[in-house]
C-alpha atoms as a PDB file:
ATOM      1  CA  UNK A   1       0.000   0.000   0.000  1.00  0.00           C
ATOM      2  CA  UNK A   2       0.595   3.376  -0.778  1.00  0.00           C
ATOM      3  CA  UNK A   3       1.518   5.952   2.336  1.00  0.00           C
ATOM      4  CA  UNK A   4      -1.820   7.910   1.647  1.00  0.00           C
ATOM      5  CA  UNK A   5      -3.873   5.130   0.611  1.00  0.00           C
ATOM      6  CA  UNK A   6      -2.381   3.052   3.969  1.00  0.00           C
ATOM      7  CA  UNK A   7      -3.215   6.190   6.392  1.00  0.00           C
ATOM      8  CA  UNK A   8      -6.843   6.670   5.201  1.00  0.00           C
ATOM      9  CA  UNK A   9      -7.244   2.744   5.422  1.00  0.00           C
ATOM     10  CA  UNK A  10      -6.499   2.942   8.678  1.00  0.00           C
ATOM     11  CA  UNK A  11      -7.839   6.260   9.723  1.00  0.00           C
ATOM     12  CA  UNK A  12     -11.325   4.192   9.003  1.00  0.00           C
ATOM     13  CA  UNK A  13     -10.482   0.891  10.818  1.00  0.00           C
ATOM     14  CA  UNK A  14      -8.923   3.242  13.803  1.00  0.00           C
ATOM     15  CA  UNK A  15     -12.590   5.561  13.243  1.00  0.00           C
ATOM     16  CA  UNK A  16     -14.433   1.988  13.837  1.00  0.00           C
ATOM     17  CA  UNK A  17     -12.592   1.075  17.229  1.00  0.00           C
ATOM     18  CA  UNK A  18     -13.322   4.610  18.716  1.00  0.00           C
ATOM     19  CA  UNK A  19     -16.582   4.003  18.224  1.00  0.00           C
ATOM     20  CA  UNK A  20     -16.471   0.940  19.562  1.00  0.00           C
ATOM     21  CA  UNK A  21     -14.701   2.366  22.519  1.00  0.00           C
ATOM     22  CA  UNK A  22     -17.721   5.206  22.506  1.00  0.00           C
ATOM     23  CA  UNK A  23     -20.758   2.563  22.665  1.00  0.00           C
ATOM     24  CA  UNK A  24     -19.129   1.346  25.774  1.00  0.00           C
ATOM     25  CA  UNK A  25     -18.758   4.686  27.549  1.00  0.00           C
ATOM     26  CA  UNK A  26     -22.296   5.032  27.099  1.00  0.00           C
ATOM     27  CA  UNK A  27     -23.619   1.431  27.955  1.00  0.00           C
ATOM     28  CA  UNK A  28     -21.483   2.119  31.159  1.00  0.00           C
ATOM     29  CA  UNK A  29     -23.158   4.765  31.990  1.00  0.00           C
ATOM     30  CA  UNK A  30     -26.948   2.905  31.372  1.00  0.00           C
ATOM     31  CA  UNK A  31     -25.540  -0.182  33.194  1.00  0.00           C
ATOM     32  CA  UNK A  32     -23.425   0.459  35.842  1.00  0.00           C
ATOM     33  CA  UNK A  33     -21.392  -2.817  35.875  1.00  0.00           C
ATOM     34  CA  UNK A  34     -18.092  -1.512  36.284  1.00  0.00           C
ATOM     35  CA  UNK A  35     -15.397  -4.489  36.058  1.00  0.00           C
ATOM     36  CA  UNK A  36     -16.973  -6.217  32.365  1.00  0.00           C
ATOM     37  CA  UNK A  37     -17.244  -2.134  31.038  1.00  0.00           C
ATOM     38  CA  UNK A  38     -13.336  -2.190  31.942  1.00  0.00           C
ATOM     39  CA  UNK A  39     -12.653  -5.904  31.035  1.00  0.00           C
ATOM     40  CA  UNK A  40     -13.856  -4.722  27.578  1.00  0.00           C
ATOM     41  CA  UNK A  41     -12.290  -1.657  26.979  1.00  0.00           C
ATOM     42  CA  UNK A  42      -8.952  -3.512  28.009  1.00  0.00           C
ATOM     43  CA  UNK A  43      -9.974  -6.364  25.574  1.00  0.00           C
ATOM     44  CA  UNK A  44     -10.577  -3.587  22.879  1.00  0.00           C
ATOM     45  CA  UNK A  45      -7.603  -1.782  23.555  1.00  0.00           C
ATOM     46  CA  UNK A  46      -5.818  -4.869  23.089  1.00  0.00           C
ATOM     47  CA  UNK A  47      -8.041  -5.834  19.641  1.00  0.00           C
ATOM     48  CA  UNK A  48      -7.252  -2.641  18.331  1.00  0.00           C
ATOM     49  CA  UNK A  49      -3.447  -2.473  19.133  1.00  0.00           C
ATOM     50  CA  UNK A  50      -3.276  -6.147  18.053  1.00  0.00           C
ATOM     51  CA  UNK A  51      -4.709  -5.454  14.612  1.00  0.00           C
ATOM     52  CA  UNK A  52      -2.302  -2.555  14.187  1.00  0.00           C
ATOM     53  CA  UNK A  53       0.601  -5.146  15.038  1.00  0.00           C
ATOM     54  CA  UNK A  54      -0.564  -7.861  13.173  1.00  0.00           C
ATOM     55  CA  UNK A  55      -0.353  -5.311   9.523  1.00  0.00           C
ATOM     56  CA  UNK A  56       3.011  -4.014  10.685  1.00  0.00           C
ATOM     57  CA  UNK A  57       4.764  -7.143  12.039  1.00  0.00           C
ATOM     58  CA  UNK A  58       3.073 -10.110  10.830  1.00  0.00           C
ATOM     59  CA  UNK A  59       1.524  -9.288   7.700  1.00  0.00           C
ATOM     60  CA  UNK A  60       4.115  -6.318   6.628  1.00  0.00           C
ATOM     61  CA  UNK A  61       1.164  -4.529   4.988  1.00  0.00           C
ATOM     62  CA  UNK A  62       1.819  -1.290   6.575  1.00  0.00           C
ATOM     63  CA  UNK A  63       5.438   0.421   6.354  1.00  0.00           C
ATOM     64  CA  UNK A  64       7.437   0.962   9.204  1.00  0.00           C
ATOM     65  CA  UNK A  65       6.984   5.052   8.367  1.00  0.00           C
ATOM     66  CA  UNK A  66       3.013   4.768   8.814  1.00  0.00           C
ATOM     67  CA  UNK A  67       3.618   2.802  11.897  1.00  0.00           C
ATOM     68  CA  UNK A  68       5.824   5.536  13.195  1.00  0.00           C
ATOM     69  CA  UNK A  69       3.172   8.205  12.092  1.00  0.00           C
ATOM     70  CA  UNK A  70       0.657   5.924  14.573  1.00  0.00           C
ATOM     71  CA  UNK A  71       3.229   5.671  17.149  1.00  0.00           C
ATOM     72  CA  UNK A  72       3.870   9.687  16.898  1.00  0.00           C
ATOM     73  CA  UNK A  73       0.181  10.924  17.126  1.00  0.00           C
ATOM     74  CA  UNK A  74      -0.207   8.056  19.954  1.00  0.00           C
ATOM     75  CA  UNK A  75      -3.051   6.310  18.158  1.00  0.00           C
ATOM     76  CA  UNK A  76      -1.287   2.808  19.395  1.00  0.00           C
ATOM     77  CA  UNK A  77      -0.148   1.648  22.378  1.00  0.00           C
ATOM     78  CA  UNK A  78       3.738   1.781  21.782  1.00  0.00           C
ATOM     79  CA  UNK A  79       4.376   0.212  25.188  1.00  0.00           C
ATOM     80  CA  UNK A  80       2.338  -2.580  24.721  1.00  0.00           C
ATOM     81  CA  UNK A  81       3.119  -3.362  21.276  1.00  0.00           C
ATOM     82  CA  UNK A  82       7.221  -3.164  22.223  1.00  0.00           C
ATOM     83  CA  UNK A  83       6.504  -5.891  25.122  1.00  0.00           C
ATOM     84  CA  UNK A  84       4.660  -8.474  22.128  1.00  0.00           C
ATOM     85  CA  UNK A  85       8.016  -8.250  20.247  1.00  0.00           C
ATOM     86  CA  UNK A  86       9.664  -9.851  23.009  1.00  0.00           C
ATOM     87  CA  UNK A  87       9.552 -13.524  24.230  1.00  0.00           C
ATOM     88  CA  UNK A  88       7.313 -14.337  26.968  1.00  0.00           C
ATOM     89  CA  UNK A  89       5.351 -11.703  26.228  1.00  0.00           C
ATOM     90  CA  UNK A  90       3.961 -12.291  22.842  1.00  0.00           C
ATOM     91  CA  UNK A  91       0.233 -12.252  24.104  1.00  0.00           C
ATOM     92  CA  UNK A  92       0.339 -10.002  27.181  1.00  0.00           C
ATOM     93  CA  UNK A  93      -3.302  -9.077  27.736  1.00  0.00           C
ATOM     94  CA  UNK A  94      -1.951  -4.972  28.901  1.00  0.00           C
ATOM     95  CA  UNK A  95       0.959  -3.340  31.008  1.00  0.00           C
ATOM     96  CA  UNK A  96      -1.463  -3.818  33.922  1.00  0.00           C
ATOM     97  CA  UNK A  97      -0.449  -7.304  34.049  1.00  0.00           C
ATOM     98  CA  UNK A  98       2.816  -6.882  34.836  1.00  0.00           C
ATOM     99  CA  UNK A  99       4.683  -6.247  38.185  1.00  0.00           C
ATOM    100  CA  UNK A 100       5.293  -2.896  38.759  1.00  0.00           C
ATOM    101  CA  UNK A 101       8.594  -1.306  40.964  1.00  0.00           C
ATOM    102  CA  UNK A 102       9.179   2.245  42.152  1.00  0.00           C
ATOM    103  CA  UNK A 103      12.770   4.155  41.395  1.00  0.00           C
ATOM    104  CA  UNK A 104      14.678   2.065  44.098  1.00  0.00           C
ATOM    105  CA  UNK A 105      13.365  -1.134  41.783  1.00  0.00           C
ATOM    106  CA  UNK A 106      11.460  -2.135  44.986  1.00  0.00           C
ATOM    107  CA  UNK A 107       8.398  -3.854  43.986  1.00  0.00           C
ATOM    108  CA  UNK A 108       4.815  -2.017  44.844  1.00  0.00           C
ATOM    109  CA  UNK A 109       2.275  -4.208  42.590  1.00  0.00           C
ATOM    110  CA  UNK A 110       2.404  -7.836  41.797  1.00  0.00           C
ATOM    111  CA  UNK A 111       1.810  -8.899  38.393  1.00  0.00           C
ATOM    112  CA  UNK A 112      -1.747 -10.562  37.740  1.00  0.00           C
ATOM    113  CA  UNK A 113      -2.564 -14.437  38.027  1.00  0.00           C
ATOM    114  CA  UNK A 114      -3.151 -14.009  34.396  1.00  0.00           C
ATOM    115  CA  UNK A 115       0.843 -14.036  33.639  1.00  0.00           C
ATOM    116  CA  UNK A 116       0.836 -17.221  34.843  1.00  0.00           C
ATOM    117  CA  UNK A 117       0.642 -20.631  32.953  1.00  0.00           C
ATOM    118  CA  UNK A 118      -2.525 -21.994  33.345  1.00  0.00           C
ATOM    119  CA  UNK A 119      -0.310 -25.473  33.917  1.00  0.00           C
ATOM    120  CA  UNK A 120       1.182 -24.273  37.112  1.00  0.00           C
ATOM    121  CA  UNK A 121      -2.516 -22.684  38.598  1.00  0.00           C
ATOM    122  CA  UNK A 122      -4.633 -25.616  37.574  1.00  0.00           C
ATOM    123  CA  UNK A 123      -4.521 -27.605  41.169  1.00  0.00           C
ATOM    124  CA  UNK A 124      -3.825 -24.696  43.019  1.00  0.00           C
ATOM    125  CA  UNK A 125      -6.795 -22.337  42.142  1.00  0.00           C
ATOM    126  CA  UNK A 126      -9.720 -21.975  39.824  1.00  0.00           C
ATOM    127  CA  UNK A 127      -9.473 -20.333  36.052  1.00  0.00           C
ATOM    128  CA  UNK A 128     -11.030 -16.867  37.453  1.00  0.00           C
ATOM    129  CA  UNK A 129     -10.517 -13.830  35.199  1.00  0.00           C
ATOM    130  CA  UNK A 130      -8.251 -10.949  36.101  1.00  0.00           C
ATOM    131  CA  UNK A 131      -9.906  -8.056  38.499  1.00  0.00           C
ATOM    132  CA  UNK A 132      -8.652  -5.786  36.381  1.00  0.00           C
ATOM    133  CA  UNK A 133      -8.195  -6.654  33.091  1.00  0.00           C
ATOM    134  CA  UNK A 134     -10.697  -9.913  32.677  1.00  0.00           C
ATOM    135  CA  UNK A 135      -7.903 -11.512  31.518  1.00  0.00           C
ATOM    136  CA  UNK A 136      -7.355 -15.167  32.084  1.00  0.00           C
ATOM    137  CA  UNK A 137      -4.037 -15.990  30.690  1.00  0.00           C
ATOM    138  CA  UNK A 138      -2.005 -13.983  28.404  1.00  0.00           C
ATOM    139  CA  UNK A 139       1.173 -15.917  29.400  1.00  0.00           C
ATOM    140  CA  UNK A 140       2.948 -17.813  26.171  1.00  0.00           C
ATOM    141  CA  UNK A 141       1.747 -21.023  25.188  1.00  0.00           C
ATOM    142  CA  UNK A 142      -1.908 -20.796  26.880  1.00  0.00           C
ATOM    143  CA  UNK A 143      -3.628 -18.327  24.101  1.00  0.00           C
ATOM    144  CA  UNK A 144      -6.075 -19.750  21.759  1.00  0.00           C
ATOM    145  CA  UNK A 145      -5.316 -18.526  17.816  1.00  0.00           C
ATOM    146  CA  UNK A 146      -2.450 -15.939  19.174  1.00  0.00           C
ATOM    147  CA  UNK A 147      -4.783 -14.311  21.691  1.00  0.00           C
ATOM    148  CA  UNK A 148      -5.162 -13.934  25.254  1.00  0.00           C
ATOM    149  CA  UNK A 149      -7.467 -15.991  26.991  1.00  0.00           C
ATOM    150  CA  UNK A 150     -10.795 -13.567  28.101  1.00  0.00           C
ATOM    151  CA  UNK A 151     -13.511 -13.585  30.478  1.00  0.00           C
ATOM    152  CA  UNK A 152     -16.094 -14.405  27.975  1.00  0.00           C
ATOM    153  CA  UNK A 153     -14.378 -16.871  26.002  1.00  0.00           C
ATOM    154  CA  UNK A 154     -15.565 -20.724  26.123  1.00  0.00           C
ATOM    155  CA  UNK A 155     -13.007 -22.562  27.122  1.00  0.00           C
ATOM    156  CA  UNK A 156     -12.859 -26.443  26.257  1.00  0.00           C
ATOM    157  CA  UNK A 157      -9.525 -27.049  28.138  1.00  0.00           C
ATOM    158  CA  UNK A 158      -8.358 -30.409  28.879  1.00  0.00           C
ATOM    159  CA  UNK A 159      -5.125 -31.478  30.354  1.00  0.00           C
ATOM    160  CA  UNK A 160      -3.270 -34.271  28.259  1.00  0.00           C
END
């Protein structure tokens, strides 16, 4: 694709997602259920950057100037995107996820149950969705099709 042609595709695909993003700001208004109106804006936060990755990285469709333009006006999560280029974190679900540490590197959040393989939580506790983030794994190896494992997603899983 051409430069132009690749900016006003996406201007419409990125158009699409804000309204998205607007229809739940206003059903969370109407309905007042507070963690699933977060769990999916994180989940379409995560769509949208996801789709963005998957042109630039994946399918090379984009060039690495439009992705910059994206980066510059902040219409993708730079952050998040940088953490699914490296291994381990080729899924993460968000940046919420992860531990967080102050300026003396001493930790002040724990990262979510959701990091963790659902292998190592099966006998110690159930498959419950992030608080946050309704995530229920986004570590490597446990997505279905490249994704994270959500909240509202059936899962069929069965230990071999």
């Amino acid at each position: 694709m051409r430069k132009k042609s690749e900016l006003k595709y996406l201007s419409t695909i990125l158009n699409k997602f804000n309204e998205q993003y607007k229809i739940l700001m206003a059903s969370s208004i109407q309905k007042n259920h507070k963690n699933s109106i977060f769990w999916k804006i994180y989940r379409l936060h995560w769509e949208k950057n996801r789709f963005i990755y998957n042109l630039r990285f994946n399918k090379k469709i984009i060039s690495i100037q439009t992705f910059g333009k994206l980066c510059a006006l902040r219409l993708v999560d730079t952050d998040l995107i940088s953490f699914w280029l490296n291994p381990g974190y080729e899924i993460l679900c968000s940046l919420s996820a992860l531990p967080k540490l102050n300026s003396e590197n001493v930790l002040t959040k724990k990262g979510s149950q959701c990091r963790v393989p659902i292998i190592i939580r099966l006998n110690s506790s159930d498959l419950i969705p992030d608080k946050t983030t309704g995530c229920i794994s986004c570590a490597s190896g446990d997505g279905m099709k490249g994704n994270p494992i959500w909240w509202n997603v059936d899962i069929n899983f069965k230990p071999e």
